[in-house]
PDB file of N, CA and C in Angstrom:
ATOM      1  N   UNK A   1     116.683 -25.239  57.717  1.00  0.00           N
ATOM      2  CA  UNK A   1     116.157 -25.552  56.406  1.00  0.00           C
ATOM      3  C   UNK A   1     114.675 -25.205  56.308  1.00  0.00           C
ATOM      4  N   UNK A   2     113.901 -25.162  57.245  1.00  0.00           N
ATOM      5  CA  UNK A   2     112.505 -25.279  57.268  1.00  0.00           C
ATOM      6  C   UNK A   2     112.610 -24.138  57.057  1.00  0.00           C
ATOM      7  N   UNK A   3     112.883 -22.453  57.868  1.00  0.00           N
ATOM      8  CA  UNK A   3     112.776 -21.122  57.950  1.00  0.00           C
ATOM      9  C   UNK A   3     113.219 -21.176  56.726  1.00  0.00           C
ATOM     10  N   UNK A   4     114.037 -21.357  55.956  1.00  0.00           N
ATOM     11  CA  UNK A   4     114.122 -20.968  54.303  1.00  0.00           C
ATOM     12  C   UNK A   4     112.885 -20.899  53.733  1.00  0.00           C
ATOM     13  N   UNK A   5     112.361 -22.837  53.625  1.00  0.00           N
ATOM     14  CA  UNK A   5     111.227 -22.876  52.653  1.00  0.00           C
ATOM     15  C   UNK A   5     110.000 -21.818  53.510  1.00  0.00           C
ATOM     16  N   UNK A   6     109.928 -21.639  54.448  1.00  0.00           N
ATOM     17  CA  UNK A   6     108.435 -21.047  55.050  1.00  0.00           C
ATOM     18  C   UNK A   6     108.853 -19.267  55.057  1.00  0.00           C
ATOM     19  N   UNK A   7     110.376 -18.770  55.004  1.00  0.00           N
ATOM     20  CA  UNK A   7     110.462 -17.774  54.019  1.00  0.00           C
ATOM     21  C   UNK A   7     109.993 -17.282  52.920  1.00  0.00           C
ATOM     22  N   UNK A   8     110.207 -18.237  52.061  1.00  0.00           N
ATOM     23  CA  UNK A   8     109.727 -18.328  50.477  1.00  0.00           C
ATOM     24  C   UNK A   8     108.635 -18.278  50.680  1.00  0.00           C
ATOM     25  N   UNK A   9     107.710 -19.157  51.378  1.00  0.00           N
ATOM     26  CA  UNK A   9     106.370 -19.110  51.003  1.00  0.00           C
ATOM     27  C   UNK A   9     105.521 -17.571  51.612  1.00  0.00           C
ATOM     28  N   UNK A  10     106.457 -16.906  52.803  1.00  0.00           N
ATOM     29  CA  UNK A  10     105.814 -16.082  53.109  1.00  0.00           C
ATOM     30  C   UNK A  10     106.087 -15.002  52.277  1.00  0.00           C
ATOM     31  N   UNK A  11     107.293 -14.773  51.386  1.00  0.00           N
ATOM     32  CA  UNK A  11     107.135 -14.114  50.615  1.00  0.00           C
ATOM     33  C   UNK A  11     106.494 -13.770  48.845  1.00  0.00           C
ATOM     34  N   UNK A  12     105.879 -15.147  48.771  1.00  0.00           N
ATOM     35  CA  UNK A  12     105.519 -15.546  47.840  1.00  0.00           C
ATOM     36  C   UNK A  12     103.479 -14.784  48.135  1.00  0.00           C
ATOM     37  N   UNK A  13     103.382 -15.193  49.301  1.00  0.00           N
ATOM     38  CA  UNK A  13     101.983 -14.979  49.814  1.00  0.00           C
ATOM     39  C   UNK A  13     102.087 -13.177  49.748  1.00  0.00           C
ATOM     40  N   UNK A  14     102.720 -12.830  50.262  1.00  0.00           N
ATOM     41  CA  UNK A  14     102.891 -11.553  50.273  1.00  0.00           C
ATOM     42  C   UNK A  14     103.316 -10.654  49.127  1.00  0.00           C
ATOM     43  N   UNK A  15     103.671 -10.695  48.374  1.00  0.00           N
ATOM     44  CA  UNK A  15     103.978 -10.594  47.037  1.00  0.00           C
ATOM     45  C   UNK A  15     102.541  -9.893  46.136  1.00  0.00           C
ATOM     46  N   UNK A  16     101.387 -10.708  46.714  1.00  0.00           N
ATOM     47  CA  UNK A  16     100.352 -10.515  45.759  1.00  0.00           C
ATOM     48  C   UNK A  16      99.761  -8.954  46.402  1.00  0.00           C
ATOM     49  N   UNK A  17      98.485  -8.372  45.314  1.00  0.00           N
ATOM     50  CA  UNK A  17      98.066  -7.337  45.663  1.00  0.00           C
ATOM     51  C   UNK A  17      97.076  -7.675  46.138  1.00  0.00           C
ATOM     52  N   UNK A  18      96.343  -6.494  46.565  1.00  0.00           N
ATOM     53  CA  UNK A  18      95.337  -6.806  47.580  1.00  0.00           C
ATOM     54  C   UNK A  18      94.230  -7.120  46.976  1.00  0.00           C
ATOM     55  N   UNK A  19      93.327  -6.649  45.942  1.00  0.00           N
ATOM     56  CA  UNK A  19      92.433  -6.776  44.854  1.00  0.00           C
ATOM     57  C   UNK A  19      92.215  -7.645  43.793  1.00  0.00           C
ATOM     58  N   UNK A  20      93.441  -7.941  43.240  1.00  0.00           N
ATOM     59  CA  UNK A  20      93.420  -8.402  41.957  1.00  0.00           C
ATOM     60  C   UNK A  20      94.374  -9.670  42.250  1.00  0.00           C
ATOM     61  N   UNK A  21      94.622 -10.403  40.981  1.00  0.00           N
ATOM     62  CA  UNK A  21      95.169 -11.799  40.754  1.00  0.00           C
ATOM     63  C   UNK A  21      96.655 -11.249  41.215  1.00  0.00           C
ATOM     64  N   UNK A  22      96.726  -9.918  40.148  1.00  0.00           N
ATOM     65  CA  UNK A  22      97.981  -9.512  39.511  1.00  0.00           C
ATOM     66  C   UNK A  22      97.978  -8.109  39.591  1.00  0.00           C
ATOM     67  N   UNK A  23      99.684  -7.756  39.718  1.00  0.00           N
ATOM     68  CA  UNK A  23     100.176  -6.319  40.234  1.00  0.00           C
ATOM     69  C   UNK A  23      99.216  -5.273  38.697  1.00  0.00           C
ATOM     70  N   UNK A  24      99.207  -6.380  37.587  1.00  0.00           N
ATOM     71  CA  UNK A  24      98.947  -5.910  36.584  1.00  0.00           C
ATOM     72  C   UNK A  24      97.183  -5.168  36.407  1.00  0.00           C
ATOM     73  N   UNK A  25      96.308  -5.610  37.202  1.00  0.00           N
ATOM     74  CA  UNK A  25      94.892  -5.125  37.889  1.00  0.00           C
ATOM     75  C   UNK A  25      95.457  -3.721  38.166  1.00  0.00           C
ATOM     76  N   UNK A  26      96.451  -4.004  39.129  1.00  0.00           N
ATOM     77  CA  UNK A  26      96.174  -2.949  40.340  1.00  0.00           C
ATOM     78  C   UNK A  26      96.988  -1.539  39.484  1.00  0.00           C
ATOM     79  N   UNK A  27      97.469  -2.148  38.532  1.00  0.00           N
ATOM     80  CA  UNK A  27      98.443  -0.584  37.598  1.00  0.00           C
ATOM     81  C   UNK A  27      97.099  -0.175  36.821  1.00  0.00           C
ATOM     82  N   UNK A  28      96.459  -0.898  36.516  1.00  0.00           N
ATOM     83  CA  UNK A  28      95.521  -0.367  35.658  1.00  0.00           C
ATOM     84  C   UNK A  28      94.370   0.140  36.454  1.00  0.00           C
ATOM     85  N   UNK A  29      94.119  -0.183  37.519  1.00  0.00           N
ATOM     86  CA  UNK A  29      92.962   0.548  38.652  1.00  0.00           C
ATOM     87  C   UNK A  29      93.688   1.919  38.922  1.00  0.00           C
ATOM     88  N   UNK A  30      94.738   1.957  39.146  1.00  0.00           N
ATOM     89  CA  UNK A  30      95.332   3.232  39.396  1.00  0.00           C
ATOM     90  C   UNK A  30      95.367   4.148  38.066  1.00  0.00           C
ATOM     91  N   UNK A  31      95.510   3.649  37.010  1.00  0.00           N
ATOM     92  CA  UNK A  31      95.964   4.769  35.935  1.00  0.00           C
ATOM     93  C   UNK A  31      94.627   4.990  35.757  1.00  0.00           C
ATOM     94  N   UNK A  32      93.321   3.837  35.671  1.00  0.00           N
ATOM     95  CA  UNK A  32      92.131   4.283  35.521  1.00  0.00           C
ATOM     96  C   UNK A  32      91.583   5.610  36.174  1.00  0.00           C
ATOM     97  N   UNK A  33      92.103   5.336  37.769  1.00  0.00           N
ATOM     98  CA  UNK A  33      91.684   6.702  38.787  1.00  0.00           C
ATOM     99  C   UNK A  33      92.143   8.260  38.207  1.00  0.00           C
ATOM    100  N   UNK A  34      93.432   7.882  37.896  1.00  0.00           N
ATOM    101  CA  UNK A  34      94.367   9.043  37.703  1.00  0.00           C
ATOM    102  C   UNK A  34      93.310   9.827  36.362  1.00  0.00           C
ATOM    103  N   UNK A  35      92.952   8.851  35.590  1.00  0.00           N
ATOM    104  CA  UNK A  35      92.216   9.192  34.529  1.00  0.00           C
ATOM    105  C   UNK A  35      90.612  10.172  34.565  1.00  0.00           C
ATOM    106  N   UNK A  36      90.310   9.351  35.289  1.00  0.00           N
ATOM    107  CA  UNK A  36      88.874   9.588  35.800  1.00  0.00           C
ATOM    108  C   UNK A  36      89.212  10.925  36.433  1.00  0.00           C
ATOM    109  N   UNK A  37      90.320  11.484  37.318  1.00  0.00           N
ATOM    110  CA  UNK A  37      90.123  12.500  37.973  1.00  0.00           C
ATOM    111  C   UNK A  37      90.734  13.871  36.922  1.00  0.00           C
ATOM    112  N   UNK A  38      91.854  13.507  36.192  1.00  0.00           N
ATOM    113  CA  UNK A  38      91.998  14.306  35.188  1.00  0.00           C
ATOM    114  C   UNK A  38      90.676  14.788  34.640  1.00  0.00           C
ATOM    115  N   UNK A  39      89.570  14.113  33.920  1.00  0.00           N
ATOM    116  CA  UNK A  39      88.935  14.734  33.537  1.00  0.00           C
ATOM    117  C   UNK A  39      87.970  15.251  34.197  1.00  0.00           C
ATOM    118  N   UNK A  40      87.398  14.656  35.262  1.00  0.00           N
ATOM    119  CA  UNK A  40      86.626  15.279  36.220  1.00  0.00           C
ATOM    120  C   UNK A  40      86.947  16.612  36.488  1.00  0.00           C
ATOM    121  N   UNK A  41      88.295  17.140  37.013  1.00  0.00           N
ATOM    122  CA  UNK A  41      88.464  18.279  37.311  1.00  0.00           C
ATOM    123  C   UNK A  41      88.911  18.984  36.007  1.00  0.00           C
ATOM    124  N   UNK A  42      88.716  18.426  35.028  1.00  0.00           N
ATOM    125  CA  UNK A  42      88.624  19.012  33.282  1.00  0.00           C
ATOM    126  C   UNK A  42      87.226  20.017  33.268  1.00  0.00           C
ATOM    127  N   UNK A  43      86.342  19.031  33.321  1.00  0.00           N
ATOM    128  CA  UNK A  43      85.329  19.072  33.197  1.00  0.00           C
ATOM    129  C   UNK A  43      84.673  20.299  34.422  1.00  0.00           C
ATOM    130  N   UNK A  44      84.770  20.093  35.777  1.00  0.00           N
ATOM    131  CA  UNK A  44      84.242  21.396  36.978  1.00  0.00           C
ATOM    132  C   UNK A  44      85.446  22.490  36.126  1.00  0.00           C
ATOM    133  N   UNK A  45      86.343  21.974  35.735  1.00  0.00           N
ATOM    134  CA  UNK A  45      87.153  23.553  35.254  1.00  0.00           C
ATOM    135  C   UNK A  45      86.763  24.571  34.492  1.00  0.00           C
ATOM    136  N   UNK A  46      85.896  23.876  33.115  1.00  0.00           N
ATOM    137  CA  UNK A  46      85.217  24.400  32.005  1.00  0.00           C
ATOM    138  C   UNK A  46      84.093  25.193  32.780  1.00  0.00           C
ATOM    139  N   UNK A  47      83.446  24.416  33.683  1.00  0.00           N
ATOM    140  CA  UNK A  47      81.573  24.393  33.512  1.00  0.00           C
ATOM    141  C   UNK A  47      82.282  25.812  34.589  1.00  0.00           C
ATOM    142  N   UNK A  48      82.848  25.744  35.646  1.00  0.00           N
ATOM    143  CA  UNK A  48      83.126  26.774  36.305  1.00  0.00           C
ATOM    144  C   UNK A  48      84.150  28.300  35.931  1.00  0.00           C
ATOM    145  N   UNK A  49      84.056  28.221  34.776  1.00  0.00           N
ATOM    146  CA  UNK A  49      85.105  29.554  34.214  1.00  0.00           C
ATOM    147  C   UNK A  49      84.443  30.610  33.099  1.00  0.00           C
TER     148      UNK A  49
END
């Protein structure tokens, strides 16, 4: 009975992301990046052509 509840809790602990409260931070840190680099290499594309 005990390995159940201390299951749960280890998967409960583990569950979270590393940064943020919520998985919901960490989607938006990522789409932010994805963003940021789209235009970055927008941007060296222009200035370099």
């Amino acid at each position: 009975m005990k390995d159940n509840q201390s299951d749960s809790q280890l998967s409960a602990d583990t569950d979270k992301p590393p940064f943020f409260k919520s998985w919901k931070g960490m989607y938006w840190l990522v789409l932010g990046n994805l963003a940021f680099l789209i235009i970055l290499f927008y941007t060296i594309t222009r200035i370099y052509s």
